[in-house]
C-alpha atoms as a PDB file:
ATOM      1  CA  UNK A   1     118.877  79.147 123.497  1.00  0.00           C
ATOM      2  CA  UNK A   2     116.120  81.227 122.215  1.00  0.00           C
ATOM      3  CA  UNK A   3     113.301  79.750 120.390  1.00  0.00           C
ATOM      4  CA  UNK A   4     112.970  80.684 116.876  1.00  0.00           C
ATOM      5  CA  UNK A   5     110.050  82.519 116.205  1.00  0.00           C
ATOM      6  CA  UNK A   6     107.650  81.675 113.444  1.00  0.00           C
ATOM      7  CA  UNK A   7     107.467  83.254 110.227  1.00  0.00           C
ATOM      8  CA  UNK A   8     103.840  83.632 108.717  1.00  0.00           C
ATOM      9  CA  UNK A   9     102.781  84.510 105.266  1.00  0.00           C
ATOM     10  CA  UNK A  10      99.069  86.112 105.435  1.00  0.00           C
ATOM     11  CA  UNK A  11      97.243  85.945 102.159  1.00  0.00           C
ATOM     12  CA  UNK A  12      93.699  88.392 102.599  1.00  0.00           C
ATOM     13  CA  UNK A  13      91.454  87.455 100.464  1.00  0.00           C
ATOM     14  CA  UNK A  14      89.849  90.717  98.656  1.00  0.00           C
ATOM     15  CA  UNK A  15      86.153  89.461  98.475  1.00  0.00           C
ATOM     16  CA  UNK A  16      83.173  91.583  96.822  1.00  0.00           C
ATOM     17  CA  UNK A  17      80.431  92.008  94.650  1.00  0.00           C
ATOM     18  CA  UNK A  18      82.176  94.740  92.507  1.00  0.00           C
ATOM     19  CA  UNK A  19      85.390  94.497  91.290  1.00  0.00           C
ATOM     20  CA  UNK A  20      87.309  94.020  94.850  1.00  0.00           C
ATOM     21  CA  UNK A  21      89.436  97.086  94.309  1.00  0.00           C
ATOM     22  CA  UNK A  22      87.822  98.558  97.385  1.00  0.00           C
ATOM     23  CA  UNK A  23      88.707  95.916  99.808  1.00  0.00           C
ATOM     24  CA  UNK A  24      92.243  95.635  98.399  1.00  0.00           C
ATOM     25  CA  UNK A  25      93.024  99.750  98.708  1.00  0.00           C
ATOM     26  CA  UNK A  26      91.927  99.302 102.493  1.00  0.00           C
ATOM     27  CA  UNK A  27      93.857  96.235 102.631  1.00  0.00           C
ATOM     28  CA  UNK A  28      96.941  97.948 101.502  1.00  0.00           C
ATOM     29  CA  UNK A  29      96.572 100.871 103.342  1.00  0.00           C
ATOM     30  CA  UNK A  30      96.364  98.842 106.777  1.00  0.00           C
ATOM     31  CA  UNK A  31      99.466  96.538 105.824  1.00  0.00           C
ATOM     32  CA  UNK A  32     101.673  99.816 105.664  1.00  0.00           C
ATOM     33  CA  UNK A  33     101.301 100.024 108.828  1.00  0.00           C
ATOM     34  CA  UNK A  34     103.449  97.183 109.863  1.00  0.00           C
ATOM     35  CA  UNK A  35     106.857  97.316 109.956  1.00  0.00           C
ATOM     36  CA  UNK A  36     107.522  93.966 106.842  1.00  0.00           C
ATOM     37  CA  UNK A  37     104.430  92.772 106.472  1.00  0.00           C
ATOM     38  CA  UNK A  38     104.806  88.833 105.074  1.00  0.00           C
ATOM     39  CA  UNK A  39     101.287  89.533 103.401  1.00  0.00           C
ATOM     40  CA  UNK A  40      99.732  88.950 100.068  1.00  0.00           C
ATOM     41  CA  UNK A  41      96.281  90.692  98.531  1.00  0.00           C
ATOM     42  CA  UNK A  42      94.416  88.693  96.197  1.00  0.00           C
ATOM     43  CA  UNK A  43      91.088  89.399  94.780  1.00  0.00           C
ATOM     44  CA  UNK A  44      87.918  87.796  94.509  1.00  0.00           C
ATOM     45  CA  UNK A  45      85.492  89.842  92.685  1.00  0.00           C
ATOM     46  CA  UNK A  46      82.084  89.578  91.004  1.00  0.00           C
ATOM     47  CA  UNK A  47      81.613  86.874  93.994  1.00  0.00           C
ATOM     48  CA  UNK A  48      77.654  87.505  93.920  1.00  0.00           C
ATOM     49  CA  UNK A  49      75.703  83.887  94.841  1.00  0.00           C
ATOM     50  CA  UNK A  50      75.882  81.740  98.175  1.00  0.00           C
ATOM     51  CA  UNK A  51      77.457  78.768  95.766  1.00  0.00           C
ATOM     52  CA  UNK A  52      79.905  81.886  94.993  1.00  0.00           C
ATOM     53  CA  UNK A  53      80.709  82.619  98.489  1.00  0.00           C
ATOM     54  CA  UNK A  54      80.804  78.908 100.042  1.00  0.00           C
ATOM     55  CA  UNK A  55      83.198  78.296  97.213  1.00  0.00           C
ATOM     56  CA  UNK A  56      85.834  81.287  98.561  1.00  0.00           C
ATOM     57  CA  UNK A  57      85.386  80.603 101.909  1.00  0.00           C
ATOM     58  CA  UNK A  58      86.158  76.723 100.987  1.00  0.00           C
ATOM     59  CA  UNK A  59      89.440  77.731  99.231  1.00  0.00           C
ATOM     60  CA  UNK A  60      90.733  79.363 101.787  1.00  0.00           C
ATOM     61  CA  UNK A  61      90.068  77.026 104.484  1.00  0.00           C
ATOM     62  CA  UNK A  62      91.845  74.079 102.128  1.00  0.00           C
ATOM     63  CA  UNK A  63      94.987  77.349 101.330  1.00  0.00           C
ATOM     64  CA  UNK A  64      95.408  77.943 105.038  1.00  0.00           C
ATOM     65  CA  UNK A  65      96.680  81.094 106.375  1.00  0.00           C
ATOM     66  CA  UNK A  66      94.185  83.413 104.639  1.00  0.00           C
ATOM     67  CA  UNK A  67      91.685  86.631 106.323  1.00  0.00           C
ATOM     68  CA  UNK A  68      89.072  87.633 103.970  1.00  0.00           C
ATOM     69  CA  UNK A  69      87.770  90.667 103.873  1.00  0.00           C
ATOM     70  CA  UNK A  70      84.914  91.333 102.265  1.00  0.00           C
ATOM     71  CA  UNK A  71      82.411  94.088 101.256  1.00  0.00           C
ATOM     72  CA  UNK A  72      79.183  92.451 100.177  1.00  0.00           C
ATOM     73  CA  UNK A  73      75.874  94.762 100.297  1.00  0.00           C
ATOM     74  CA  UNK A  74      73.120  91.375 100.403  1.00  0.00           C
ATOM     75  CA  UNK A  75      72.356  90.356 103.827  1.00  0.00           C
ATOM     76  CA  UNK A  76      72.134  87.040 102.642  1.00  0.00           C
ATOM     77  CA  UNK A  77      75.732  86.690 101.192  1.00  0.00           C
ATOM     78  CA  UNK A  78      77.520  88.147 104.625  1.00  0.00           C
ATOM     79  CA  UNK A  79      75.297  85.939 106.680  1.00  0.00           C
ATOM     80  CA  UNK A  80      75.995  82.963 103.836  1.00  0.00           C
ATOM     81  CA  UNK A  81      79.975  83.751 103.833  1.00  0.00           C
ATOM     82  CA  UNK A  82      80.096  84.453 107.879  1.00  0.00           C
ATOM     83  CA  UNK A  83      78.362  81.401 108.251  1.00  0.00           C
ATOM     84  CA  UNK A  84      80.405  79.024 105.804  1.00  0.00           C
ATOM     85  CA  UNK A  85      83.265  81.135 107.458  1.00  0.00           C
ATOM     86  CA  UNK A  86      82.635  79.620 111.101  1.00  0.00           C
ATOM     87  CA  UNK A  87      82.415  75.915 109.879  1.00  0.00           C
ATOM     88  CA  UNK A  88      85.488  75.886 108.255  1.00  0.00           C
ATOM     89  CA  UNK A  89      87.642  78.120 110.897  1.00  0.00           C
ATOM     90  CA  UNK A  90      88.948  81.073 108.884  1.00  0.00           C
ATOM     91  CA  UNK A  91      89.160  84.114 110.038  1.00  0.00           C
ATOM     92  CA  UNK A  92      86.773  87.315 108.011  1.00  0.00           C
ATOM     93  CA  UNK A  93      86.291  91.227 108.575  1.00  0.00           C
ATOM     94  CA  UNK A  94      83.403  92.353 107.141  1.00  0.00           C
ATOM     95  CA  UNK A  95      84.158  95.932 105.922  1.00  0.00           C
ATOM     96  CA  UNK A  96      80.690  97.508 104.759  1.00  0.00           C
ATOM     97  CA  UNK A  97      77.955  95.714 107.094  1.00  0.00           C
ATOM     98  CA  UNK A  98      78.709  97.617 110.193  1.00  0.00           C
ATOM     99  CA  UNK A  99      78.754 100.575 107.796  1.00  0.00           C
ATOM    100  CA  UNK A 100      75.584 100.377 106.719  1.00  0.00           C
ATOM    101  CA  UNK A 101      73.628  99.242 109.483  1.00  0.00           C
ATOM    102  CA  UNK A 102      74.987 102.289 111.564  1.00  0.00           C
ATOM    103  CA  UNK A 103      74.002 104.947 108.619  1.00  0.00           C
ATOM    104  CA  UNK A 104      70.547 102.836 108.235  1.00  0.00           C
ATOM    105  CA  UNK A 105      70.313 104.015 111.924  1.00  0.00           C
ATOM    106  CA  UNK A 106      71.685 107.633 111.554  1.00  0.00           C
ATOM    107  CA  UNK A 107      69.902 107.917 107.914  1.00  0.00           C
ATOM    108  CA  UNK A 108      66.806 106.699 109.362  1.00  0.00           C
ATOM    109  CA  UNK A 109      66.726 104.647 105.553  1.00  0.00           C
ATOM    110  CA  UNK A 110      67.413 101.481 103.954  1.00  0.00           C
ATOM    111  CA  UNK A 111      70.239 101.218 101.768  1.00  0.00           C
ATOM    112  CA  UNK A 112      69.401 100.135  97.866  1.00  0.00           C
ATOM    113  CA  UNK A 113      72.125  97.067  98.658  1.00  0.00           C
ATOM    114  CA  UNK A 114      73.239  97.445  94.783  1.00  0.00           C
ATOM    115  CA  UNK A 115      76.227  95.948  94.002  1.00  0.00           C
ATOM    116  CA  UNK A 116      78.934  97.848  92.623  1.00  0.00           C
ATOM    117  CA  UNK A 117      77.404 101.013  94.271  1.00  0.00           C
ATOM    118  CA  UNK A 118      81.335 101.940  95.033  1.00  0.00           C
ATOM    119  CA  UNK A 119      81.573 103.525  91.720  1.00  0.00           C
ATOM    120  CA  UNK A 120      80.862 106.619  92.934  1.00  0.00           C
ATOM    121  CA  UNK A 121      83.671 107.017  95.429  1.00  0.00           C
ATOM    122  CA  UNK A 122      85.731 105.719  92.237  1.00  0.00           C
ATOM    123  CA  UNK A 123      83.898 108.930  90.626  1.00  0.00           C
ATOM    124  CA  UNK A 124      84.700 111.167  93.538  1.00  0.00           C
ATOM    125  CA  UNK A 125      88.065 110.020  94.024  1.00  0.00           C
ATOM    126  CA  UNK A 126      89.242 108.650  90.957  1.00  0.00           C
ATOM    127  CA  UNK A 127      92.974 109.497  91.059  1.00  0.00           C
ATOM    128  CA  UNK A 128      93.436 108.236  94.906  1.00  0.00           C
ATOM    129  CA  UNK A 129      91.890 104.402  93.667  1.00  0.00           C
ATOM    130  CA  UNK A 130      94.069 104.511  90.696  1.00  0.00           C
ATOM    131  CA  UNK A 131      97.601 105.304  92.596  1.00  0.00           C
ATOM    132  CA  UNK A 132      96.888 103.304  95.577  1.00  0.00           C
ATOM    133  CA  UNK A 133      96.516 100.414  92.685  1.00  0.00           C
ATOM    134  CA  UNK A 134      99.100 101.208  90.661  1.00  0.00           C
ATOM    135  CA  UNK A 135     101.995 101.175  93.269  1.00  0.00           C
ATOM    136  CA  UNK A 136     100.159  97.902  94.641  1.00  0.00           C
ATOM    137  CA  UNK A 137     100.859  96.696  91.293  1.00  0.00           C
ATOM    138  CA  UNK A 138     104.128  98.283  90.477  1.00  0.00           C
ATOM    139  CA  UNK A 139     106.341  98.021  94.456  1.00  0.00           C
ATOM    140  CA  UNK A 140     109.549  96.414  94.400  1.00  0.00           C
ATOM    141  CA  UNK A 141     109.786  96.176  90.934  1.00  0.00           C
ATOM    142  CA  UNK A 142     106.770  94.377  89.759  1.00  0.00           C
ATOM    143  CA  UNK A 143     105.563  95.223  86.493  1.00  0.00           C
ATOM    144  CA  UNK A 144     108.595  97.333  85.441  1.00  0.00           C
ATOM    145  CA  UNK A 145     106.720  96.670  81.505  1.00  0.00           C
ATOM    146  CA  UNK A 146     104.380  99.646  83.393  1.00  0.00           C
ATOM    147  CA  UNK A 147     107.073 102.148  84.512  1.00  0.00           C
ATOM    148  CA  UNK A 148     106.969 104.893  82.143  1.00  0.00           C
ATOM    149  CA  UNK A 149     103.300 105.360  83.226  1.00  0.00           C
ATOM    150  CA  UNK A 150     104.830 106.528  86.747  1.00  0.00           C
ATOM    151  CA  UNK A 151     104.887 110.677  87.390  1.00  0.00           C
ATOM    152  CA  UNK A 152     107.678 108.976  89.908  1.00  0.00           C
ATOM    153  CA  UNK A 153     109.721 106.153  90.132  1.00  0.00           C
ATOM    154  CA  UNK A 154     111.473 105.328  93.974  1.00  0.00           C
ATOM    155  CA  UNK A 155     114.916 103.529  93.468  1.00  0.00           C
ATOM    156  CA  UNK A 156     117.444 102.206  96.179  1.00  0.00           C
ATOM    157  CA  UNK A 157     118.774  99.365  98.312  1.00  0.00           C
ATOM    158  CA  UNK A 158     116.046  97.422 100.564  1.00  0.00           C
ATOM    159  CA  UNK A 159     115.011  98.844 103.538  1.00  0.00           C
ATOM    160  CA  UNK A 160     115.308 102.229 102.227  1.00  0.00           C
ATOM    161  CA  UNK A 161     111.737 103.732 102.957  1.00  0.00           C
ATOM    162  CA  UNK A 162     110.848 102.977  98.923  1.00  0.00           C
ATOM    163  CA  UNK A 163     107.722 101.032  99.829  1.00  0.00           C
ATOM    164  CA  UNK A 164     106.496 103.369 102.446  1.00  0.00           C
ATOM    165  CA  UNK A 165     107.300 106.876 100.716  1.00  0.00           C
ATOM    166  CA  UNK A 166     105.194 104.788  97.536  1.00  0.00           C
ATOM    167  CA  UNK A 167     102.218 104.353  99.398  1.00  0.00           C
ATOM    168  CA  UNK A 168     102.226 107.769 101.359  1.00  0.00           C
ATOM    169  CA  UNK A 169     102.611 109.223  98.046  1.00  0.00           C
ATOM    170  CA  UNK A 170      99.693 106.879  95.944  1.00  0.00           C
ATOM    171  CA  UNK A 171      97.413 107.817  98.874  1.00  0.00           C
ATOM    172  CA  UNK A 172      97.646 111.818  97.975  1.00  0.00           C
ATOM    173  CA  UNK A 173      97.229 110.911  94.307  1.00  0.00           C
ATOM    174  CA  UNK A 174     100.491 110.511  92.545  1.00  0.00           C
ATOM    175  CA  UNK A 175     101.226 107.522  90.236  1.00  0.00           C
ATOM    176  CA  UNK A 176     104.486 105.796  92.125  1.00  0.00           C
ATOM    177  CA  UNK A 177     106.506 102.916  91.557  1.00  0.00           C
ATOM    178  CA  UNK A 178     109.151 101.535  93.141  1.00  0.00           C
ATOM    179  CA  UNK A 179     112.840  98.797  91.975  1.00  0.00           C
ATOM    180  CA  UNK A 180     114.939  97.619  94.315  1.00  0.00           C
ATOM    181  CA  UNK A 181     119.016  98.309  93.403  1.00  0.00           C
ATOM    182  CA  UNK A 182     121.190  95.389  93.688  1.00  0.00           C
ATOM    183  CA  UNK A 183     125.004  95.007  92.202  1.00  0.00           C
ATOM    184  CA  UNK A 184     124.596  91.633  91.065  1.00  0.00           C
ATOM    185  CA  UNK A 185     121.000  92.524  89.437  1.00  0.00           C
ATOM    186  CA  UNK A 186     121.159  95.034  85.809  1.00  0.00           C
ATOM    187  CA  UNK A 187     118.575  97.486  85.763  1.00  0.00           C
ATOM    188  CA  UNK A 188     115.186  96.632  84.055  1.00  0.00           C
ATOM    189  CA  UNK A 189     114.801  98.719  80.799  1.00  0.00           C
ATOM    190  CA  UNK A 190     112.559 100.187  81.335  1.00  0.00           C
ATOM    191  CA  UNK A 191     113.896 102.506  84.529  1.00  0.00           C
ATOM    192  CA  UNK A 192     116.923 103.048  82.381  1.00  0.00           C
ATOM    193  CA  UNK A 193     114.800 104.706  79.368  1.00  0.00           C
ATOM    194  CA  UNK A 194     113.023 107.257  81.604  1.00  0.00           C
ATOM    195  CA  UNK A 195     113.367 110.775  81.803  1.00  0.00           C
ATOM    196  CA  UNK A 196     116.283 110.749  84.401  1.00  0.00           C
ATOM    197  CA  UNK A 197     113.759 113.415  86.688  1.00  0.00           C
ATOM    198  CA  UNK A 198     111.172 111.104  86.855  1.00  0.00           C
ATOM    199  CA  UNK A 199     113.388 108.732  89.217  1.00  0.00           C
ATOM    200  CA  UNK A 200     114.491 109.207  92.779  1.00  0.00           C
ATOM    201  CA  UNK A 201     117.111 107.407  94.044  1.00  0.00           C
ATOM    202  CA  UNK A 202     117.123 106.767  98.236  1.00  0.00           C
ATOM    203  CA  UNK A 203     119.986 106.685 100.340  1.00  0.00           C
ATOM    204  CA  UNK A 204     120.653 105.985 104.207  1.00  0.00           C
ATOM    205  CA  UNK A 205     123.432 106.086 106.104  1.00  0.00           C
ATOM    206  CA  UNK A 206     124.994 102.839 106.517  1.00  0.00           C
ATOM    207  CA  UNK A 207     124.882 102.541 109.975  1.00  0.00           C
ATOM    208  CA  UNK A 208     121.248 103.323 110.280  1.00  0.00           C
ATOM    209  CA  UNK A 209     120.733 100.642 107.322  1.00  0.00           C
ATOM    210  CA  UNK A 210     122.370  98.207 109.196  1.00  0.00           C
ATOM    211  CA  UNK A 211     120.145  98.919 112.090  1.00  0.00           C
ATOM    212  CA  UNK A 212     117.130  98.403 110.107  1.00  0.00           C
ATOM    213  CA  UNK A 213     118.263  95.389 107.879  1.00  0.00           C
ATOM    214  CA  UNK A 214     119.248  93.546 111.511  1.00  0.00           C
ATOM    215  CA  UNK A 215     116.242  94.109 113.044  1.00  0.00           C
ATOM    216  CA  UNK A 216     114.315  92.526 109.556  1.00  0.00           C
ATOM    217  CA  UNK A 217     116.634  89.734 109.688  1.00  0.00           C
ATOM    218  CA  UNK A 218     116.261  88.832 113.180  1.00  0.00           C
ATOM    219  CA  UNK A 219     112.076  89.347 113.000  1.00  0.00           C
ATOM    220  CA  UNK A 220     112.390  86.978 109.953  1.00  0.00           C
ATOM    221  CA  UNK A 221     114.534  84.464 111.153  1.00  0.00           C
ATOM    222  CA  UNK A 222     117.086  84.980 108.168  1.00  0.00           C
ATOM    223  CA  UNK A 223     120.778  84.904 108.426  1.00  0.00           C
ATOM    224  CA  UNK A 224     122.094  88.353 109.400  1.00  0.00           C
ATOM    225  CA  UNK A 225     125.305  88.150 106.525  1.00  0.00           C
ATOM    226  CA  UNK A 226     125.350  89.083 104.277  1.00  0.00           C
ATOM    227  CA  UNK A 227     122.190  90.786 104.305  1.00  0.00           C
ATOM    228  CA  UNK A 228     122.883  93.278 107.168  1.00  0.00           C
ATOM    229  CA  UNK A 229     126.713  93.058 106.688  1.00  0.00           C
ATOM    230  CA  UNK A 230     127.963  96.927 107.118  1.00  0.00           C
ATOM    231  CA  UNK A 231     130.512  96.250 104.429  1.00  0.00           C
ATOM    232  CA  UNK A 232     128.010  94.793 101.831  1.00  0.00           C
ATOM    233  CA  UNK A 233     125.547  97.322 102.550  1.00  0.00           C
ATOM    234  CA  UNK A 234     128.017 100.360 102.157  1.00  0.00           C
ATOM    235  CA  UNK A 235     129.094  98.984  98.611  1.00  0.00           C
ATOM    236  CA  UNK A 236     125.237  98.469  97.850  1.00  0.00           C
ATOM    237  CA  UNK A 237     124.603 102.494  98.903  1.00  0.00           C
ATOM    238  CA  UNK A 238     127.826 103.568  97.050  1.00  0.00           C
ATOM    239  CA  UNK A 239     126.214 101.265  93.975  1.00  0.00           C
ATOM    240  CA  UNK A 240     122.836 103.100  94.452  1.00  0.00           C
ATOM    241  CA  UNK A 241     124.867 106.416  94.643  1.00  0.00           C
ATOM    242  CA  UNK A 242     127.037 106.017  90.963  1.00  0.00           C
ATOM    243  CA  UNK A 243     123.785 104.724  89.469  1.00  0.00           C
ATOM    244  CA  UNK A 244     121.868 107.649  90.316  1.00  0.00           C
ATOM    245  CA  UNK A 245     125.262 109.776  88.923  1.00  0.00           C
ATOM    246  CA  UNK A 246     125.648 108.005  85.858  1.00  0.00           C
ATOM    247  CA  UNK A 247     121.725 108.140  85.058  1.00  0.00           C
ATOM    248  CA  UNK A 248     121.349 112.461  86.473  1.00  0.00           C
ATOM    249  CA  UNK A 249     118.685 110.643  88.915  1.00  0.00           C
ATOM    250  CA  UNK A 250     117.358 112.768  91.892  1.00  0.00           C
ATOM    251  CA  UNK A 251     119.375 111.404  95.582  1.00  0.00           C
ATOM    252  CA  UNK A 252     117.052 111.658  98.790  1.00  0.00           C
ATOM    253  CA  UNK A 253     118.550 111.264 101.828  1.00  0.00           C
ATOM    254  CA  UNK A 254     116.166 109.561 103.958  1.00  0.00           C
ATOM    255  CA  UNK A 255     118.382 108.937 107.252  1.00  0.00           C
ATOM    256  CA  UNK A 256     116.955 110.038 110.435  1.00  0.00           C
ATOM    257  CA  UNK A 257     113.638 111.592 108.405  1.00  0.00           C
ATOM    258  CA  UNK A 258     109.800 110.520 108.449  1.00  0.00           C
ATOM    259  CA  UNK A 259     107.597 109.368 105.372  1.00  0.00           C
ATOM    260  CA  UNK A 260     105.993 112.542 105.389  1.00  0.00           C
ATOM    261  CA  UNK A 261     109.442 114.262 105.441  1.00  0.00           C
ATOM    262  CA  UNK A 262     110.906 112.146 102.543  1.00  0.00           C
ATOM    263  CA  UNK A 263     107.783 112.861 100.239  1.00  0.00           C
ATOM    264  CA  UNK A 264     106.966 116.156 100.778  1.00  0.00           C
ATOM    265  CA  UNK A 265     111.158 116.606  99.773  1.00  0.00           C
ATOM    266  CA  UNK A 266     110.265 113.995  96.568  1.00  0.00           C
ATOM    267  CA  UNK A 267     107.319 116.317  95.287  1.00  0.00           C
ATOM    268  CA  UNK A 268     109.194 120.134  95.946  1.00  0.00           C
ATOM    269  CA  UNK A 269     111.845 118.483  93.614  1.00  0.00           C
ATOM    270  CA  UNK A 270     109.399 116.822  91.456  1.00  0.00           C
ATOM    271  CA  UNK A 271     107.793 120.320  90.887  1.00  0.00           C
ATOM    272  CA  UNK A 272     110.912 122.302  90.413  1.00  0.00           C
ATOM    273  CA  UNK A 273     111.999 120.185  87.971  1.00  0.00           C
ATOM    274  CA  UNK A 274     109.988 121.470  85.205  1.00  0.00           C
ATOM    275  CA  UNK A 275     106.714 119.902  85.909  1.00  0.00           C
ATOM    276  CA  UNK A 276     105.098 122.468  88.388  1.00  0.00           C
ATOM    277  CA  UNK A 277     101.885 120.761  88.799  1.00  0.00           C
ATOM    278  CA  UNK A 278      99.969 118.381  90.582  1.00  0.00           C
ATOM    279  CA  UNK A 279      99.096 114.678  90.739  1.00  0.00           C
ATOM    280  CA  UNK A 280      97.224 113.948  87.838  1.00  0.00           C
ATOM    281  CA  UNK A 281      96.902 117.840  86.519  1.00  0.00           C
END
């Protein structure tokens, strides 16, 4: 018999000087990269004292199962947190000293080591920050209260490329959120009331589905029915499908396509429908 292979949550820790918003975006952007990602992001901003630091790093230690990453400016509070880090055996990346002492060298300078200096990447890129934390905040149908504040809203069964296509999206500056469909589960609302172009319903074809929801199930250790049942996942897709009828939402087809494919087919239609214009414009 095959052993049963453990599940692990990861919480990262989001630590900084500033707000943390920083450390989370680059958080984020690295857990898309793996295929269901049992991960949570939690900040811990405004951390700017050793007491501050030795306090987070404490927490985690008696939480278990937590990375902090951290972008901290004072030499003093890396050394402080890497230090209190090591005696209590959890695990850090430190995102901004390596940074800095390489453009110290290239710069031939010393940096001002102000916290908060970020702002000015919030300045250059403003819209980028704001999307990637938006569909943070708003993926699989967290904070539906927020929804009409979405240019577009991602709708479908799970495992239909909703979380992905979110994130690809946030990252070129649209505001995305994303609900999961489920028979058994009324829609919020709020994705009811929008304007019915706004919303983009995903479909797959059942097969692939299945492929994908069995391979979830089996990396999770979670029973395989009904979940990744091709009968309950065909009347979940044919749900999807008269939802998206009944409410004139935009279908995508997403079988056999790539993230890149499925948004860059999401924003021609977004366009065309009226809008013609760009993230934020």
């Amino acid at each position: 018999m095959r052993p049963r292979r453990r599940t692990i949550h990861l919480t990262i820790y989001a630590v900084s000087d500033a707000t943390g918003g920083t450390v989370e975006s680059v958080a984020a952007a690295a857990l898309v990269q793996f295929r269901n990602p049992r991960a949570t992001i939690e900040r811990r901003g405004q951390v700017r004292t050793v007491k501050q630091v030795r306090a987070v790093v404490e927490q985690a230690a008696q939480r278990g199962g937590v990375l902090i990453l951290y972008t901290l400016v004072s030499d003093a509070l890396r050394r402080a947190l890497l230090a209190a880090a090591r005696r209590h055996g959890v695990e850090t990346l430190d995102l901004l000293g390596p940074v800095l002492r390489r453009l110290m060298v290239c710069l031939k300078k010393q940096p001002m080591r102000r916290p908060g200096a970020f702002k000015h990447l919030i300045r250059a890129h403003p819209r980028e920050i704001e999307a990637v934390e938006f569909a943070v905040r708003h993926d699989d149908g967290r904070l539906t209260e927020g929804l009409n504040g979405a240019e577009i809203v991602l709708v479908g069964a799970s495992r239909t490329m909703k979380t992905p296509t979110t994130l690809y999206l946030a990252y070129r500056g649209w505001l995305v959120a994303n609900v999961p469909i489920l028979p058994e589960v009324p829609l919020p609302p709020e994705l009811a009331a929008l304007p019915a172009d706004r919303v983009f319903c995903l479909l797959m074809a059942p097969a692939r589905l299945q492929e994908l929801r069995a391979s979830r199930a089996r990396a999770m250790n979670i029973p395989l029915e009904p979940y990744a049942s091709l009968d309950h996942i065909r009347r979940e897709l044919v749900h999807s499908e008269q939802l998206s009828l009944a409410h004139g939402w935009h279908q995508i087809d997403v079988s056999g396509k790539s993230v890149e494919e499925v948004a860059r087919e999401i924003v021609l239609l977004h366009e065309a429908g009226g809008r013609g214009r760009k993230p934020g414009r």
